[in-house]
Structure formats: structure tokens, C-alpha cells
C-alpha atoms as a PDB file:
ATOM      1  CA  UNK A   1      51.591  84.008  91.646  1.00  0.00           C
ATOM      2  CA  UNK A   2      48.286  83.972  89.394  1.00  0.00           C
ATOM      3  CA  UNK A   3      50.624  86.139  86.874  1.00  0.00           C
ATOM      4  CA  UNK A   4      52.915  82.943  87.289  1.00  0.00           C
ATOM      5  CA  UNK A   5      49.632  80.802  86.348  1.00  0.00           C
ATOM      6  CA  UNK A   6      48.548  83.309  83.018  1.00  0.00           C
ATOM      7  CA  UNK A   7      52.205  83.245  81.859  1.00  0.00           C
ATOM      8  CA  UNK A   8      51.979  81.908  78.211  1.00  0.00           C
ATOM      9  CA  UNK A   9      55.895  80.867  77.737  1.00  0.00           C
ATOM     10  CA  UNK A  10      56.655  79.706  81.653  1.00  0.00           C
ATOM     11  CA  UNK A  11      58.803  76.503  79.993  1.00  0.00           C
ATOM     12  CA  UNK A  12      60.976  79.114  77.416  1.00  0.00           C
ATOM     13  CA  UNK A  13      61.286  80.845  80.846  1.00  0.00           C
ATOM     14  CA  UNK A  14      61.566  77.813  82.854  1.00  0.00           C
ATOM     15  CA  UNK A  15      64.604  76.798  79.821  1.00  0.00           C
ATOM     16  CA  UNK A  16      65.954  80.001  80.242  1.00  0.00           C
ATOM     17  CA  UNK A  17      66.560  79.736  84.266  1.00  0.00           C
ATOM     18  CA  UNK A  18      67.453  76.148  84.305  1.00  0.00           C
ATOM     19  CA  UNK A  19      70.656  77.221  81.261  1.00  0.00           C
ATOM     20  CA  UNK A  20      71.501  80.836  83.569  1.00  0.00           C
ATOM     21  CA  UNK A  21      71.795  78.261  86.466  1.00  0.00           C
ATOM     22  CA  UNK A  22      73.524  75.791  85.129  1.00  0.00           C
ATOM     23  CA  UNK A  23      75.770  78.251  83.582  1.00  0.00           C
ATOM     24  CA  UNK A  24      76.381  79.811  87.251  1.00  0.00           C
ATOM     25  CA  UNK A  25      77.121  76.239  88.457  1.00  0.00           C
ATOM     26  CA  UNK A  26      79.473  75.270  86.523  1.00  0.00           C
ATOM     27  CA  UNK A  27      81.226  77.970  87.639  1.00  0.00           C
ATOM     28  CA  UNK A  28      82.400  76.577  90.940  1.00  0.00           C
ATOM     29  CA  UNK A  29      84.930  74.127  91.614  1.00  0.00           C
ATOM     30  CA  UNK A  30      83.370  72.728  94.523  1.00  0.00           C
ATOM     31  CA  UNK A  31      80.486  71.593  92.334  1.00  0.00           C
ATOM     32  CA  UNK A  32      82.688  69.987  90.010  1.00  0.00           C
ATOM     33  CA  UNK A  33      84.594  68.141  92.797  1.00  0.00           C
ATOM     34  CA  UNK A  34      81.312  67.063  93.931  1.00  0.00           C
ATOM     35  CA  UNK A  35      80.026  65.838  90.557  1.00  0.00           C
ATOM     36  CA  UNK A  36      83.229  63.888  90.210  1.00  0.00           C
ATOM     37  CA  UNK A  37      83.160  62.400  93.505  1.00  0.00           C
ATOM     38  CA  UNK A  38      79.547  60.692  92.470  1.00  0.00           C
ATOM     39  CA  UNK A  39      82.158  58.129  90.498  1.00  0.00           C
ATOM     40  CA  UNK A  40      83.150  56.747  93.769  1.00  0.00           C
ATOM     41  CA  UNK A  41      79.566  55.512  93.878  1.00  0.00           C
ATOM     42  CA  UNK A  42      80.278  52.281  91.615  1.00  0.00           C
ATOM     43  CA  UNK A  43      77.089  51.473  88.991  1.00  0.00           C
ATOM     44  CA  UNK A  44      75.107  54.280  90.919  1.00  0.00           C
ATOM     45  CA  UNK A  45      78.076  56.790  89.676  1.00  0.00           C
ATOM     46  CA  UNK A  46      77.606  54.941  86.061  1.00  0.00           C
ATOM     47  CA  UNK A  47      73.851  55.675  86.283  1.00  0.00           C
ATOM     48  CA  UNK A  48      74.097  59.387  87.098  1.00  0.00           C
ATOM     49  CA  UNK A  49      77.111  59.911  84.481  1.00  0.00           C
ATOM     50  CA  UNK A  50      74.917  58.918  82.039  1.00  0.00           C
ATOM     51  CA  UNK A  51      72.702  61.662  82.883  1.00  0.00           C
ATOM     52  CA  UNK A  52      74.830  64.431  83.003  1.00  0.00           C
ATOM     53  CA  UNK A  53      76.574  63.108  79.540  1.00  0.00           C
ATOM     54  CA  UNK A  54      73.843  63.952  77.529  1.00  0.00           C
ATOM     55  CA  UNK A  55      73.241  67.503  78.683  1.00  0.00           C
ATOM     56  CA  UNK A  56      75.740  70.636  77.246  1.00  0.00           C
ATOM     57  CA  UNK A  57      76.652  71.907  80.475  1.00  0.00           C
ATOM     58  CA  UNK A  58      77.939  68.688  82.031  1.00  0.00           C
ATOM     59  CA  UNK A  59      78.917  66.406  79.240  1.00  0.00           C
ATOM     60  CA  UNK A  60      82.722  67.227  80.059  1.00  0.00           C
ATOM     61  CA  UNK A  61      81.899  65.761  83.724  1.00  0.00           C
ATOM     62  CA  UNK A  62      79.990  63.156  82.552  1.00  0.00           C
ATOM     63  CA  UNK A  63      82.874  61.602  80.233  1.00  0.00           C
ATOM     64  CA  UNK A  64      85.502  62.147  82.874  1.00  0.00           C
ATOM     65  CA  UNK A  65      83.299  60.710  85.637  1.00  0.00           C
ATOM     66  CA  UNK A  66      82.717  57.399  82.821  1.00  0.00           C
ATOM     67  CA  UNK A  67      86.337  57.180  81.833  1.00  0.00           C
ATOM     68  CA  UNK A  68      86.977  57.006  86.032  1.00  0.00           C
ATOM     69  CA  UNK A  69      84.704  54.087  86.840  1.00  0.00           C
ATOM     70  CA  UNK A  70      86.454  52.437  83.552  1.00  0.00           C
ATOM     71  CA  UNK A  71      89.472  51.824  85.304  1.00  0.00           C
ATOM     72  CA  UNK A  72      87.102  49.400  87.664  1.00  0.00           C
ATOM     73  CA  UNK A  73      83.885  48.561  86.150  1.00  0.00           C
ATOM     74  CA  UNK A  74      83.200  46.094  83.457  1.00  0.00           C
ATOM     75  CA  UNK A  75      82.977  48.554  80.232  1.00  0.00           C
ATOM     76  CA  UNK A  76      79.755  46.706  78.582  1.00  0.00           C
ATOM     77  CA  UNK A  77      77.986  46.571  81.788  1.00  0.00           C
ATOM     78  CA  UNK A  78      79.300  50.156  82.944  1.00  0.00           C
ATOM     79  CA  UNK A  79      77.636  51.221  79.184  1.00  0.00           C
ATOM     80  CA  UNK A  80      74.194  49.777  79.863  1.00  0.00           C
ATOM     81  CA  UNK A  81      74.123  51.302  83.281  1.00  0.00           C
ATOM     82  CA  UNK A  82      75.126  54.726  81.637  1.00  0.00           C
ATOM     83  CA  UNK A  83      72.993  54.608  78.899  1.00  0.00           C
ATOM     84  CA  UNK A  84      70.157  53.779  80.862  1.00  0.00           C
ATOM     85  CA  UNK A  85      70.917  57.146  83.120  1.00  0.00           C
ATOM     86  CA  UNK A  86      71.710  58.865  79.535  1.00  0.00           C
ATOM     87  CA  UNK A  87      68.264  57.674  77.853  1.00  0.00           C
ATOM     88  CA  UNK A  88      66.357  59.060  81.884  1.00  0.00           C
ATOM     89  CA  UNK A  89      68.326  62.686  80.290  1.00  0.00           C
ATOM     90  CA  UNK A  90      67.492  62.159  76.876  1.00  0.00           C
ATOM     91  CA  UNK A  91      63.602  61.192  77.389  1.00  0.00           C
ATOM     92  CA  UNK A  92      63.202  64.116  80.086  1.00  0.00           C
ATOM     93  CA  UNK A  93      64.441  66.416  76.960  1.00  0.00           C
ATOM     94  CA  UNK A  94      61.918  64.599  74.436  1.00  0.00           C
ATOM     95  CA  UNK A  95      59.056  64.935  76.441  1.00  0.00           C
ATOM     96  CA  UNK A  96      59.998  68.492  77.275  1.00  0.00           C
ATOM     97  CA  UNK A  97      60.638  69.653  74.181  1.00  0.00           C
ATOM     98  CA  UNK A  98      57.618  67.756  71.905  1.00  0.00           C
ATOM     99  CA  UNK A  99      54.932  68.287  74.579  1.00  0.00           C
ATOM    100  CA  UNK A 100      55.852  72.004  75.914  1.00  0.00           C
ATOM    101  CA  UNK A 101      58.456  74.151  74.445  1.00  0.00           C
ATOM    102  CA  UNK A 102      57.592  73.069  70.586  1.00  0.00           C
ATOM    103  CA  UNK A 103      54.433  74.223  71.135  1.00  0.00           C
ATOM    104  CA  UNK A 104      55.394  77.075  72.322  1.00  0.00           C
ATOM    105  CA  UNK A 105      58.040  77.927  70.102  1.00  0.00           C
ATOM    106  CA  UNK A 106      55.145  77.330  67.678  1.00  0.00           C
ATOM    107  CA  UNK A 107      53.406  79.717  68.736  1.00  0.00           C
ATOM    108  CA  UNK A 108      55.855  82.522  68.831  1.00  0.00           C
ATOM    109  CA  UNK A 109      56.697  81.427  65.308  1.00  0.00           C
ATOM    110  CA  UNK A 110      53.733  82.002  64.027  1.00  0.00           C
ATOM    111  CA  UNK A 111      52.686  85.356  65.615  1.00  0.00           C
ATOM    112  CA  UNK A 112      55.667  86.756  63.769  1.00  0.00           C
ATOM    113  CA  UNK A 113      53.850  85.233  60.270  1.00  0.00           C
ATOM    114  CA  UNK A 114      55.451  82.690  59.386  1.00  0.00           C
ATOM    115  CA  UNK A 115      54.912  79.000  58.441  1.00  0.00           C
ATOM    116  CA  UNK A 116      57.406  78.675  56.247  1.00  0.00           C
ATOM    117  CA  UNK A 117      59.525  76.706  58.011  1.00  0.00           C
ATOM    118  CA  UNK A 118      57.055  74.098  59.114  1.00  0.00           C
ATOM    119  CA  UNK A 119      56.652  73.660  55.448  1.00  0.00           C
ATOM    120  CA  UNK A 120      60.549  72.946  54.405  1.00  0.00           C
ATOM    121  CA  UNK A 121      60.414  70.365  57.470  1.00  0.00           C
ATOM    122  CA  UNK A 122      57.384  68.360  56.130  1.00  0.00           C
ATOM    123  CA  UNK A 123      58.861  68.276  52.716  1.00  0.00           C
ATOM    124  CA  UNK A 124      59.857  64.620  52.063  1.00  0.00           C
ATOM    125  CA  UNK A 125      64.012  65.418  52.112  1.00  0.00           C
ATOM    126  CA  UNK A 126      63.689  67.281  55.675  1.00  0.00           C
ATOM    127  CA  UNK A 127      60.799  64.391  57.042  1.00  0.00           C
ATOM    128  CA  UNK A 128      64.132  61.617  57.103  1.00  0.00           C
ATOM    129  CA  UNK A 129      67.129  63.463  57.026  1.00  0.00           C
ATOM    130  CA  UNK A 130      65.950  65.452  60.794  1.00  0.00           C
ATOM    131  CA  UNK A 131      65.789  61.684  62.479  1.00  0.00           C
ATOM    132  CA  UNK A 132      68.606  60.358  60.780  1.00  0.00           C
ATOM    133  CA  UNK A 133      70.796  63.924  61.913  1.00  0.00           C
ATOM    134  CA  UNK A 134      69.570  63.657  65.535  1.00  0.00           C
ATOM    135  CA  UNK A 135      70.293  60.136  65.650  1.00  0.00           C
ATOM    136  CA  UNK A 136      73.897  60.905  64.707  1.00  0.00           C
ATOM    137  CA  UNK A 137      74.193  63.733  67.270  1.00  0.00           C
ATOM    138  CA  UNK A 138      72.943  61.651  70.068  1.00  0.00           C
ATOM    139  CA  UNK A 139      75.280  58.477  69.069  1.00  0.00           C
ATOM    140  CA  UNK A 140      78.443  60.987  69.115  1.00  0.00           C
ATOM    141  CA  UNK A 141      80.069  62.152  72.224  1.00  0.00           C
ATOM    142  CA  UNK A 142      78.196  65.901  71.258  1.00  0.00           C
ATOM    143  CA  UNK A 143      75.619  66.799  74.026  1.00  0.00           C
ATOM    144  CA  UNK A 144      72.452  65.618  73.052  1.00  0.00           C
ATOM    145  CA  UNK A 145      69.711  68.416  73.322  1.00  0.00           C
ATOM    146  CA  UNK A 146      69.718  69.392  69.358  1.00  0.00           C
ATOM    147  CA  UNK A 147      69.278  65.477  68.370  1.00  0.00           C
ATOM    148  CA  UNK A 148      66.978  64.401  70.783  1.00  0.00           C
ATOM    149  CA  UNK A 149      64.974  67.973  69.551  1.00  0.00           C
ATOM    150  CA  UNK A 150      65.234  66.979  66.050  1.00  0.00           C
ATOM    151  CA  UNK A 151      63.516  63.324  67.110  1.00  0.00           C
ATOM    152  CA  UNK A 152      61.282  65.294  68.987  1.00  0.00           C
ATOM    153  CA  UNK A 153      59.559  67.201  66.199  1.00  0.00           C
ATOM    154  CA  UNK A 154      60.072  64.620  63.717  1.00  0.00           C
ATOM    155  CA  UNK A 155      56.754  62.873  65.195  1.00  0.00           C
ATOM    156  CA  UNK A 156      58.668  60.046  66.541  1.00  0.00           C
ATOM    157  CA  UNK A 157      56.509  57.831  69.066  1.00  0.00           C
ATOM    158  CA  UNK A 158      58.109  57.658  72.879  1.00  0.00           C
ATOM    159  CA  UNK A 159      58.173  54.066  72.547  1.00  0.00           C
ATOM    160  CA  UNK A 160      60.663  54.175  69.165  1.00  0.00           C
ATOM    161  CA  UNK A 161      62.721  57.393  70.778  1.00  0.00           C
ATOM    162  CA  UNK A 162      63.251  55.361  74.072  1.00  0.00           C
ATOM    163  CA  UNK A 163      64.399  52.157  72.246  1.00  0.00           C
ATOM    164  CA  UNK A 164      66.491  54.054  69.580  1.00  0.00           C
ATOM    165  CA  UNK A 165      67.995  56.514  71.890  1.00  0.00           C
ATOM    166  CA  UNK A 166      69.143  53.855  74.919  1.00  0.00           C
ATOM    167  CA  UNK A 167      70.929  51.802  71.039  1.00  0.00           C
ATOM    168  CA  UNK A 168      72.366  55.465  70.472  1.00  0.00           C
ATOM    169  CA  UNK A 169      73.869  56.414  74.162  1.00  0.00           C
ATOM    170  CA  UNK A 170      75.075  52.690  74.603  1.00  0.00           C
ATOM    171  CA  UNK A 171      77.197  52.777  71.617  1.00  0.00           C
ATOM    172  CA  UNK A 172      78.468  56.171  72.116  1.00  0.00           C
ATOM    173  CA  UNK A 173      79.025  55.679  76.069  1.00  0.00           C
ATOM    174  CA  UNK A 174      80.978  52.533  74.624  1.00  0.00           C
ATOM    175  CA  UNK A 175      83.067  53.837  72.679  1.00  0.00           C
ATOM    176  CA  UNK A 176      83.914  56.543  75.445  1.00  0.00           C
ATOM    177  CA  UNK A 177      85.072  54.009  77.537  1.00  0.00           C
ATOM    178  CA  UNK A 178      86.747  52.424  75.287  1.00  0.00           C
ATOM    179  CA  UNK A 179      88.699  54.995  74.048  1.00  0.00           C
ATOM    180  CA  UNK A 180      89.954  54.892  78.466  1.00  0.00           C
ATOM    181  CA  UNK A 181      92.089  52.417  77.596  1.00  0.00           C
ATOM    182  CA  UNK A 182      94.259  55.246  75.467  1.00  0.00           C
ATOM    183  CA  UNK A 183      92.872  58.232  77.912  1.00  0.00           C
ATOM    184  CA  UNK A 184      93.607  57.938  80.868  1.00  0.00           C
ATOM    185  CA  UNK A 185      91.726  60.330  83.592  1.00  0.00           C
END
């Protein structure tokens, strides 16, 4: 356990499990079934739809369990509900990724020699076309891990990313509903 404790990288590693089991998840039905069955829970349902919509492994779920409760819940209320679950997803990311695993990607970056890259980033085209791209990715139906990581090392406060993200996954959550009235489940 101390081993555990002296571990440089134990978030990369802790990333690393969390996509391996995800990955072996999502290879049963029964979990599936059970994910989709959380719909039957009304606004709840709404809440935890928005969480798994923002995350690569269950954004297919997600949608399907939103465009489900759209056939019974009001869509602009059904869209705050979700986006409040989807901005829970997206902040867990943001904090994850700008307080831990930037640092110590970071780090591994720069044993190999290089800062390089943190230079193109700071340069004045890459400081507002990163925010502007991951603002885009999180607003589109696209899981949102890359945008929420390119607002995450863009120096964005947690006060702006919460605000601007909750905008972002209402309007795309929104327009997933919407399009239920032409897709139907």
C-alpha cells in the first residue's frame, strides 16, 4: 500500500482503470438495460442522463435515455435538469484534469525535454482558439472530455467553466431533444 502512496502518476493510472472498466462495462447488455431503465425515473432519469452524456463511453446511452423521457417530460425543463447532471460530469472532468492529471502529464512532458508545446499554447493564436474549440466540442452532441480539457488548461476560473459549460450542455441537450420529435427511440 505505501508503494500505492509513493506512486507519482496514481490519477494517469487511476484514468487508465476507470477507461479499461468502462470499456469492460459497456460490454454487457444487462448494464445497458439497466442504464436505460434509469429513464423510468422521471427528472431523476434527466439528471443522471446528463451525466453519462458527456462522458465517451456512455454518451450513446445518455442521448437515448434523453430522447426517452422526451416523449413525457417538458423538453426545456428536461434540458436544465440534464444539463445540470451534464455540467456535475463536465466539472468532475475540469477539476480532474487542471488540478491532477495536467500536472502530471506535465511532468512526464518535460522529463522527455520538451517545452515546446507549452510554448505554441501560450502563443496569442492558441491562448483563444483552445477555449473557443472546447466550447464547440462541449455544445455538440461529441462527448465532452477533449473540450472540457482544452478549458481546463486554458486557465479558465471554475466559476466561468461552470457557468459557460451548464450554457453549453443546455443548448446541446436541447437540441437533442428536439431533434426527438424526428427520432424517435
Amino acid at each position: 500500500m505505501s508503494h500505492l502512496k509513493s506512486f507519482k502518476y496514481k490519477n494517469i493510472l487511476g484514468a487508465i482503470i476507470g477507461i479499461t472498466l468502462a470499456l469492460i462495462l459497456s460490454r454487457f447488455e444487462l448494464f445497458h438495460a439497466f442504464l436505460l431503465n434509469l429513464g423510468d425515473l422521471g427528472y431523476l432519469g434527466a439528471f443522471i442522463a446528463g451525466i453519462l452524456f458527456v462522458n465517451v463511453f456512455t454518451v450513446a446511452t445518455g442521448a437515448i435515455m434523453l430522447l426517452v423521457l422526451a416523449e413525457s417530460l417538458n423538453p426545456i425543463e428536461l434540458a436544465v435538469i440534464a444539463g445540470l447532471g451534464a455540467v456535475l460530469g463536465d466539472f468532475l472532468i475540469f477539476k480532474f484534469v487542471k488540478d491532477t492529471l495536467s500536472l502530471e502529464i506535465t511532468d512526464i512532458y518535460n522529463h522527455f525535454g520538451g517545452d515546446h508545446l507549452s510554448k505554441l499554447l501560450h502563443t496569442r493564436y492558441f491562448s483563444w482558439t483552445l477555449p473557443v474549440i472546447g466550447a464547440l466540442i462541449i455544445a455538440s452532441p461529441l462527448p465532452d472530455e477533449v473540450g472540457v480539457s482544452l478549458l481546463g488548461i486554458s486557465k479558465m476560473s471554475t466559476f466561468k467553466f461552470v457557468i459557460l459549460a451548464f450554457l453549453l450542455d443546455f443548448i446541446g441537450i436541447f437540441l437533442v431533444v428536439s431533434a426527438s420529435v424526428f427520432i424517435k427511440p
